[in-house]
PDB file of N, CA and C in Angstrom:
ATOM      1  N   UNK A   1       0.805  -1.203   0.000  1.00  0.00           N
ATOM      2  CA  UNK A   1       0.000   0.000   0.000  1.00  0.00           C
ATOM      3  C   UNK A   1       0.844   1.261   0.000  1.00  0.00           C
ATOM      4  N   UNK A   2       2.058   0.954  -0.482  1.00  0.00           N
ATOM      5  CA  UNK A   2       2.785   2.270  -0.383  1.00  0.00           C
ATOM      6  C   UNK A   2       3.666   2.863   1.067  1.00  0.00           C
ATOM      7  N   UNK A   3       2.780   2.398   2.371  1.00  0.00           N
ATOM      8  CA  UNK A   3       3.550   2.978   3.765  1.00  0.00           C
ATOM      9  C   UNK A   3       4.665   2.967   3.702  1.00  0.00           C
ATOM     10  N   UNK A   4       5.492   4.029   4.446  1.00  0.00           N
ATOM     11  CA  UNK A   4       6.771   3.339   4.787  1.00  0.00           C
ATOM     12  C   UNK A   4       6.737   3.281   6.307  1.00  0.00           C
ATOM     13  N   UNK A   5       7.513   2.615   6.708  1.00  0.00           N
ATOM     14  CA  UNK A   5       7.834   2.404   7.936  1.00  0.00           C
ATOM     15  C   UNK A   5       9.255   2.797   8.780  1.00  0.00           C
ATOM     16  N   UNK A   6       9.298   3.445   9.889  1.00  0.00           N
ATOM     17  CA  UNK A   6      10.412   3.994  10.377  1.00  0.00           C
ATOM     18  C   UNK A   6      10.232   3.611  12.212  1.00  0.00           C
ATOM     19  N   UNK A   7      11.262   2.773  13.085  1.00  0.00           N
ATOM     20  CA  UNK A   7      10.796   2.661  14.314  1.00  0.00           C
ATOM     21  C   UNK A   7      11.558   3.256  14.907  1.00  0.00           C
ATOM     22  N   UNK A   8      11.047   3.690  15.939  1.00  0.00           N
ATOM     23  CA  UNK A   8      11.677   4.626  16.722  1.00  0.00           C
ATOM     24  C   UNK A   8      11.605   3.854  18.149  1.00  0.00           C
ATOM     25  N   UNK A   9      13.243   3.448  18.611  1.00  0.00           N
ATOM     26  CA  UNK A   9      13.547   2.509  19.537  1.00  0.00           C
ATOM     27  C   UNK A   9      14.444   2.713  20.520  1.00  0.00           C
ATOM     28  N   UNK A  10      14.229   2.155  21.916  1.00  0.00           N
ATOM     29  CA  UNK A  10      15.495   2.710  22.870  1.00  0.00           C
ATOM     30  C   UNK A  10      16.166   0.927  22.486  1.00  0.00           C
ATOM     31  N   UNK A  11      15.966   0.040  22.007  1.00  0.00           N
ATOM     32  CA  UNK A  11      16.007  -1.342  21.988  1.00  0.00           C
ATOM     33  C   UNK A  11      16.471  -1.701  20.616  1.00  0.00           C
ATOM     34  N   UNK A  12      17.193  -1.260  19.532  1.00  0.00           N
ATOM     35  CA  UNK A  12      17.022  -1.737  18.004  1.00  0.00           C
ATOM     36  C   UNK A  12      17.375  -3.565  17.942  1.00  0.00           C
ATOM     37  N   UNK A  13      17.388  -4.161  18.587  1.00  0.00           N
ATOM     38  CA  UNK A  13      17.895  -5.261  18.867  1.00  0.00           C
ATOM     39  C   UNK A  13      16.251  -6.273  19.134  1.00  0.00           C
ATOM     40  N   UNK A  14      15.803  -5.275  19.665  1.00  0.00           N
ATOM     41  CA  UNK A  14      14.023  -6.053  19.587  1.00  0.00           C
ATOM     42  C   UNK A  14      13.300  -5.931  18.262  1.00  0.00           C
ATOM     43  N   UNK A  15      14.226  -5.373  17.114  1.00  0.00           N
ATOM     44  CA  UNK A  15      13.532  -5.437  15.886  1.00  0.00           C
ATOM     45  C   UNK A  15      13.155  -6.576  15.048  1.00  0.00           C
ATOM     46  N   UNK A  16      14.088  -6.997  15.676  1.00  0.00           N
ATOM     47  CA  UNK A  16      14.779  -8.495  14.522  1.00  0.00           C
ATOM     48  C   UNK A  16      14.012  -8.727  13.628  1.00  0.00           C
ATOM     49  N   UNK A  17      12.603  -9.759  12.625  1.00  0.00           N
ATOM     50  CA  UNK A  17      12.335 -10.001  11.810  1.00  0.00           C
ATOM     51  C   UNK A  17      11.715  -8.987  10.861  1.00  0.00           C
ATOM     52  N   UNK A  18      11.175  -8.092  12.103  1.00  0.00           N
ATOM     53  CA  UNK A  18      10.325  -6.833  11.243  1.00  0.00           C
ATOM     54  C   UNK A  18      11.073  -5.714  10.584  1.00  0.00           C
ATOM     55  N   UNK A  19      12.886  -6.166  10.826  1.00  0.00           N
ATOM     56  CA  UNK A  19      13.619  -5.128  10.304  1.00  0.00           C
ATOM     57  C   UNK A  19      13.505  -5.202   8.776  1.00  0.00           C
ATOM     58  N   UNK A  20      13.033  -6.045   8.119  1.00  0.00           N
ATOM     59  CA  UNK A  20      13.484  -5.635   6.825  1.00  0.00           C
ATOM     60  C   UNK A  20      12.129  -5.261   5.995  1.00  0.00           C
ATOM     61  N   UNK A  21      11.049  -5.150   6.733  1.00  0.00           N
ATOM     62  CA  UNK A  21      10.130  -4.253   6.195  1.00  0.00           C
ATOM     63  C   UNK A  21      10.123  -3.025   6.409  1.00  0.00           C
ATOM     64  N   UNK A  22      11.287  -2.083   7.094  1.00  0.00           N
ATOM     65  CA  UNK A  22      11.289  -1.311   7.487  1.00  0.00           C
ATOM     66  C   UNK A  22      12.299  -0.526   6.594  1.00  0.00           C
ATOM     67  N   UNK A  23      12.265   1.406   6.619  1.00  0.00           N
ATOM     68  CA  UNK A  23      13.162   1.640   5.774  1.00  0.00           C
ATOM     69  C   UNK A  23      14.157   2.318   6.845  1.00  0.00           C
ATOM     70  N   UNK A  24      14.098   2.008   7.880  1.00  0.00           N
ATOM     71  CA  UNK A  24      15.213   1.787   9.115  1.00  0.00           C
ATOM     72  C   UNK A  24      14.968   2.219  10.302  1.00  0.00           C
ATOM     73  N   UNK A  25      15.355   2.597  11.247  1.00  0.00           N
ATOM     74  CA  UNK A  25      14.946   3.162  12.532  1.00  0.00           C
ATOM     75  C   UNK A  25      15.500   4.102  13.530  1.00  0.00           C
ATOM     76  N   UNK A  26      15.232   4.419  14.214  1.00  0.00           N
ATOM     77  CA  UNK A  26      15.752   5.696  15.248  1.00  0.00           C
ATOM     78  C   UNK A  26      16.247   5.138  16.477  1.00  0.00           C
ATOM     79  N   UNK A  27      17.019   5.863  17.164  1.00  0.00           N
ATOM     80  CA  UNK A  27      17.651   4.803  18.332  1.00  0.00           C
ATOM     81  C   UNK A  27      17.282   5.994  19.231  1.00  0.00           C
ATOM     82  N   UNK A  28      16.590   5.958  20.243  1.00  0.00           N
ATOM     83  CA  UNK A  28      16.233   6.565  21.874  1.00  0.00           C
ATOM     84  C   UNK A  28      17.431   6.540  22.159  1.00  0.00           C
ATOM     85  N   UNK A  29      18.224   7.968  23.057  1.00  0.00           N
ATOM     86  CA  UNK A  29      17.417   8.914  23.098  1.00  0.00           C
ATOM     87  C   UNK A  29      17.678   9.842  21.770  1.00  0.00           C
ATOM     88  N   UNK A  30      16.937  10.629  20.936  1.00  0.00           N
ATOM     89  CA  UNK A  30      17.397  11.091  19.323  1.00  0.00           C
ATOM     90  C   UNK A  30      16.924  13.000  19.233  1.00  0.00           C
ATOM     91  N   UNK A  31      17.326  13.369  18.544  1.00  0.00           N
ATOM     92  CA  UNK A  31      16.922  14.758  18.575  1.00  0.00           C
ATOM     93  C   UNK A  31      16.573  15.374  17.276  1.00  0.00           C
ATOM     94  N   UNK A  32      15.816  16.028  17.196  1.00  0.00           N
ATOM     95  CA  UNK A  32      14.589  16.534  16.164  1.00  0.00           C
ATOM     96  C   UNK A  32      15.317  16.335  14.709  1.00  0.00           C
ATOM     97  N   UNK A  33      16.780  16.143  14.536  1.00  0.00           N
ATOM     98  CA  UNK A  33      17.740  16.944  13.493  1.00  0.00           C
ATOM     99  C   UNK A  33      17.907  15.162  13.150  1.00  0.00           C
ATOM    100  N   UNK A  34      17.767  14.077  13.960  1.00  0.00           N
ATOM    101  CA  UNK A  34      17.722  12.514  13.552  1.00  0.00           C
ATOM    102  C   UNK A  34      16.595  12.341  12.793  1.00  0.00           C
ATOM    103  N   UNK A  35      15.406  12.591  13.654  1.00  0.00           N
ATOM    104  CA  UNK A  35      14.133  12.380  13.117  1.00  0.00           C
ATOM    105  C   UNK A  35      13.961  12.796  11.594  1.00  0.00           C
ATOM    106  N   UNK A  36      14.031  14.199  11.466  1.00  0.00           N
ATOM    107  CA  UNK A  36      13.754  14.668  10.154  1.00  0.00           C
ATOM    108  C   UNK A  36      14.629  14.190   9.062  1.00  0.00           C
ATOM    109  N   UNK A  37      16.101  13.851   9.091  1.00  0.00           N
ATOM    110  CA  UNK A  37      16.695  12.974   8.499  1.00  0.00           C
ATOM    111  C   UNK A  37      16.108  11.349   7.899  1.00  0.00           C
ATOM    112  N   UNK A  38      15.925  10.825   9.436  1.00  0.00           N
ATOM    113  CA  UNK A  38      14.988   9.371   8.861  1.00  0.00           C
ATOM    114  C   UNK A  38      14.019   9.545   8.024  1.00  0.00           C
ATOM    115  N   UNK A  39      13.093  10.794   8.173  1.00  0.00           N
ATOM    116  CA  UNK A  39      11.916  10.720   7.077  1.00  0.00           C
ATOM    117  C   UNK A  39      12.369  11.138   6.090  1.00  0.00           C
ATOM    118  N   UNK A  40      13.139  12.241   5.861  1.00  0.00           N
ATOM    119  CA  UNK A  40      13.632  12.971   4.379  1.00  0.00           C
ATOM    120  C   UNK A  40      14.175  11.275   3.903  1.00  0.00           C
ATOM    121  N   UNK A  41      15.173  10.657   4.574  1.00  0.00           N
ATOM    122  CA  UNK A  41      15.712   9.253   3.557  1.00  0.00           C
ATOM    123  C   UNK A  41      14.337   8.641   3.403  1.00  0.00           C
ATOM    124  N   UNK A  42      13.468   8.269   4.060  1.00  0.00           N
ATOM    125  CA  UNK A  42      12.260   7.382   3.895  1.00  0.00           C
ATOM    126  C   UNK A  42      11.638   7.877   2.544  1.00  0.00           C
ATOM    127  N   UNK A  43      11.287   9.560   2.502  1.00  0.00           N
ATOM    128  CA  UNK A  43      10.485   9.761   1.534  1.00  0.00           C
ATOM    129  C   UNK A  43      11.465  10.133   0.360  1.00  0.00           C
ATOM    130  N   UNK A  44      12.494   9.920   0.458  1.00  0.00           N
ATOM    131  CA  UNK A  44      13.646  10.338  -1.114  1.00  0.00           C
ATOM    132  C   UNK A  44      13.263   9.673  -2.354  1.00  0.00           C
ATOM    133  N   UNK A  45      12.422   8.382  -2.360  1.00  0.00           N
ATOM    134  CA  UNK A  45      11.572   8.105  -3.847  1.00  0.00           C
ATOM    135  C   UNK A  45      10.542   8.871  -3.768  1.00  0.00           C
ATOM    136  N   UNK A  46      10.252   9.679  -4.258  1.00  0.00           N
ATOM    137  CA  UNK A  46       9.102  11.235  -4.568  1.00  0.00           C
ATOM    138  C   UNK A  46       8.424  10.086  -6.099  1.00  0.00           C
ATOM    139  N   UNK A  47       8.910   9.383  -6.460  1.00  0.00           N
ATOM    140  CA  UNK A  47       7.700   8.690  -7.183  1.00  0.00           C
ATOM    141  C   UNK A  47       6.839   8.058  -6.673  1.00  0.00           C
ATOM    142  N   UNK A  48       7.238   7.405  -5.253  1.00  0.00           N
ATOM    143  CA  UNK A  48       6.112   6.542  -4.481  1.00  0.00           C
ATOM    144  C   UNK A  48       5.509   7.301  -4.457  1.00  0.00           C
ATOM    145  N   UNK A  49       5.766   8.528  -3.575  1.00  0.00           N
ATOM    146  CA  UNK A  49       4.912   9.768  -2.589  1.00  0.00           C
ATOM    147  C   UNK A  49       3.644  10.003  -3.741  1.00  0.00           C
ATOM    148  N   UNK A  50       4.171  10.382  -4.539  1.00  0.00           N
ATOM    149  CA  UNK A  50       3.479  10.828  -6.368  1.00  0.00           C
ATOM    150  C   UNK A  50       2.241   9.675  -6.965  1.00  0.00           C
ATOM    151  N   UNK A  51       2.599   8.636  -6.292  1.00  0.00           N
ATOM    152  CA  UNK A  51       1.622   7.651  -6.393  1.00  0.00           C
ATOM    153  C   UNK A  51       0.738   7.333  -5.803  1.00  0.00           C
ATOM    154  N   UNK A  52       0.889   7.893  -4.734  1.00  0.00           N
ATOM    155  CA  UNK A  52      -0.760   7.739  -3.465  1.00  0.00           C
ATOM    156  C   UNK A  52      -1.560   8.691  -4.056  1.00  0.00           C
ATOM    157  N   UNK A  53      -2.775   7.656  -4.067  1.00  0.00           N
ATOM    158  CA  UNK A  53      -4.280   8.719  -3.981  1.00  0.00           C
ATOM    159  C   UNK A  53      -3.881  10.330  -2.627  1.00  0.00           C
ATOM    160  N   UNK A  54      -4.670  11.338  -3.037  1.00  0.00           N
ATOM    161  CA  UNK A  54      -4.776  11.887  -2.191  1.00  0.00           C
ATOM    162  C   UNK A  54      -6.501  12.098  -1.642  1.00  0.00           C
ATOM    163  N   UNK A  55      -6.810  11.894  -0.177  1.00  0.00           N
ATOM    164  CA  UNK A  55      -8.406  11.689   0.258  1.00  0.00           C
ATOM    165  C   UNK A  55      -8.394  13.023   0.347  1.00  0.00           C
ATOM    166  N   UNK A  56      -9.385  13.832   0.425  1.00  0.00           N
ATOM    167  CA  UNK A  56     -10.313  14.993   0.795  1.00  0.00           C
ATOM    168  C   UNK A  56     -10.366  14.833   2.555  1.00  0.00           C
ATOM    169  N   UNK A  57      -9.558  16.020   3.138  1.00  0.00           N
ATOM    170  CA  UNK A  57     -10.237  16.077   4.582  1.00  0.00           C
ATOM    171  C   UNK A  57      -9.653  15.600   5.497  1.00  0.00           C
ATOM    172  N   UNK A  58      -8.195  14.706   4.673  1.00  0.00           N
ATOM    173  CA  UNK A  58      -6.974  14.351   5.401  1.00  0.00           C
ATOM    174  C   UNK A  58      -5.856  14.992   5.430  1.00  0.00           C
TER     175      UNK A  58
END
């Protein structure tokens, strides 16, 4: 369906199988300048993004 996925963890070691559906994760404790990094790499294919419907009202 397009999601991406990003976890945000004090634990990256409790990821194990679900890591590779993921397009990576954040390690506790992290600061605003990590975060926005993980999503800018998450959303860097702008063709996915380009491919979602957009709903009315969301």
């Amino acid at each position: 369906h397009g999601a991406k996925i990003l976890f945000v963890t004090a634990n990256p070691e409790q990821i194990g199988d679900a890591a590779h559906i993921a397009e990576g994760f954040v390690s506790k404790p992290f600061n605003r300048a990590a975060i926005i990094r993980a999503i800018a790499s998450a959303c860097a294919d702008e063709s996915a993004l380009n491919a979602l419907p957009v709903q009315a009202g969301i």
